[in-house]
Protein backbone atom coordinates (compact mmCIF):
# COMPACT_ATOMS: atom_id res chain seq x y z
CA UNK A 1 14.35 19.98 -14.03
CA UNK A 2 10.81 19.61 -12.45
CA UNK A 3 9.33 22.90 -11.11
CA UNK A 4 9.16 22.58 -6.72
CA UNK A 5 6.17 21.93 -5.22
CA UNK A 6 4.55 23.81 -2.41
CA UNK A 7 5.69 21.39 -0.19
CA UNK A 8 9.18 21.67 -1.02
CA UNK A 9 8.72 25.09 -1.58
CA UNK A 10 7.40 25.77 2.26
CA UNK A 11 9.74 22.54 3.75
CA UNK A 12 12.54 24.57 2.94
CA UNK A 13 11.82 28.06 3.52
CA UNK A 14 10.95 26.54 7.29
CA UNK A 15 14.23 24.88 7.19
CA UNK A 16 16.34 28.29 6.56
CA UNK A 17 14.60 30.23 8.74
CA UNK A 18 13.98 27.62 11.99
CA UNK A 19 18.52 26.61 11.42
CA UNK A 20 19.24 30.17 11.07
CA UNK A 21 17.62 31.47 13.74
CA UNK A 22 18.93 28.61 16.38
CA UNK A 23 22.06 28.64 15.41
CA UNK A 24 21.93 32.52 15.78
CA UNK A 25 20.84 32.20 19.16
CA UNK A 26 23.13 28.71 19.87
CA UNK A 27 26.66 30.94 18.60
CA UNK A 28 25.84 34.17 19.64
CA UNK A 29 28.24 35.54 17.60
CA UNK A 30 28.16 39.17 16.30
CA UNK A 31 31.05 39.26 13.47
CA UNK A 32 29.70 39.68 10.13
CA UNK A 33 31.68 36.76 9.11
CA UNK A 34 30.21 34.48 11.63
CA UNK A 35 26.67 35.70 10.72
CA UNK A 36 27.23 35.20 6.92
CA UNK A 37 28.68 31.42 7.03
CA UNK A 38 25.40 30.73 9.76
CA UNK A 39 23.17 32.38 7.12
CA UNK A 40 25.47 30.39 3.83
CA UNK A 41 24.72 26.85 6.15
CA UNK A 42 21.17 28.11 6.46
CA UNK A 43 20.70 27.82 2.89
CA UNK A 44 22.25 24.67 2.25
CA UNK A 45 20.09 23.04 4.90
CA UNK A 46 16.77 24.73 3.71
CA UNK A 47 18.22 23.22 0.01
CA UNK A 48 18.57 19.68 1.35
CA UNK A 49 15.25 19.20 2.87
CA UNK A 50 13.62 20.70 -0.20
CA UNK A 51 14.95 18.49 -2.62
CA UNK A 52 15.01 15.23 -0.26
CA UNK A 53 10.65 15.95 0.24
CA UNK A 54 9.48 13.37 -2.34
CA UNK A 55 7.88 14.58 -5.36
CA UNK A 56 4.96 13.40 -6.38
CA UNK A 57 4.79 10.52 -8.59
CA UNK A 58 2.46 10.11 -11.81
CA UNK A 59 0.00 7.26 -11.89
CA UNK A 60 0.66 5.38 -15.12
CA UNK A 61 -1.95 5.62 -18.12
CA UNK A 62 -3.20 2.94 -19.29
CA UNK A 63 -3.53 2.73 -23.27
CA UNK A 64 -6.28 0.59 -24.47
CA UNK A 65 -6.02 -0.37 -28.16
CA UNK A 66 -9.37 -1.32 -29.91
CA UNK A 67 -9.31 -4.49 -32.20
CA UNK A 68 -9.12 -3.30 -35.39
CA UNK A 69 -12.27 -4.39 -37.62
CA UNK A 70 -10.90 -7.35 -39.44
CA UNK A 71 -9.71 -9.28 -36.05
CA UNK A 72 -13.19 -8.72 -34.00
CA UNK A 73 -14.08 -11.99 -32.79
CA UNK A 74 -17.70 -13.00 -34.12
CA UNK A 75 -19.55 -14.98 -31.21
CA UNK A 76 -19.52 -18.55 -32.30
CA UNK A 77 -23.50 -20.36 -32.10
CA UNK A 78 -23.62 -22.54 -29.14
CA UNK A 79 -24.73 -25.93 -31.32
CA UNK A 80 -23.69 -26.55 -34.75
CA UNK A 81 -26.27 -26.25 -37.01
CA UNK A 82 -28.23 -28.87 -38.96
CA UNK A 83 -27.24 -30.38 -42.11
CA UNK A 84 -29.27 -29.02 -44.92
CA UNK A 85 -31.29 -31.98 -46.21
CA UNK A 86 -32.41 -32.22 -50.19
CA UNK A 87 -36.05 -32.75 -50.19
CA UNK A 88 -36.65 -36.06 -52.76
CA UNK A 89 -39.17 -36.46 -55.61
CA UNK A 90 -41.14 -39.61 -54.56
């Protein structure tokens, strides 16, 4: 499992402490019950929105392979080249 990233990391702690603290205030409630299922929902929220943020993704490397030294390509001359011509005894 990939590590969090700061993002995530501060996405989430936001999360827990913005939904627990408005629905705090929204229930008013004062039973310990109450205040530990708000605080339990609390964490489950700040859990979603960290793991929906979208991790960053990895550019692809690109692997260049080098001819190996038998298949180099030689430049080919641009003209052919002249016949060789036997000089003649006259």
């Amino acid at each position: 499992m990939p590590r969090p990233t700061a993002a995530q990391l501060a996405y989430g702690s936001l999360t827990v402490i913005a939904s627990t603290f408005a629905m705090l205030l929204l229930s008013q409630t004062t039973s310990g019950a109450g205040i530990a299922v708000i605080a339990v929902t609390a964490l489950a929220l700040g859990l979603l929105v960290a793991m929906t943020v979208p991790m960053p993704r990895r550019t692809p490397t690109v692997v260049r392979r080098s001819a190996p030294a038998d298949r180099v390509a030689t430049p080919l001359p641009a003209t052919a080249p002249e016949p060789v011509r036997e000089a003649t005894a006259s």
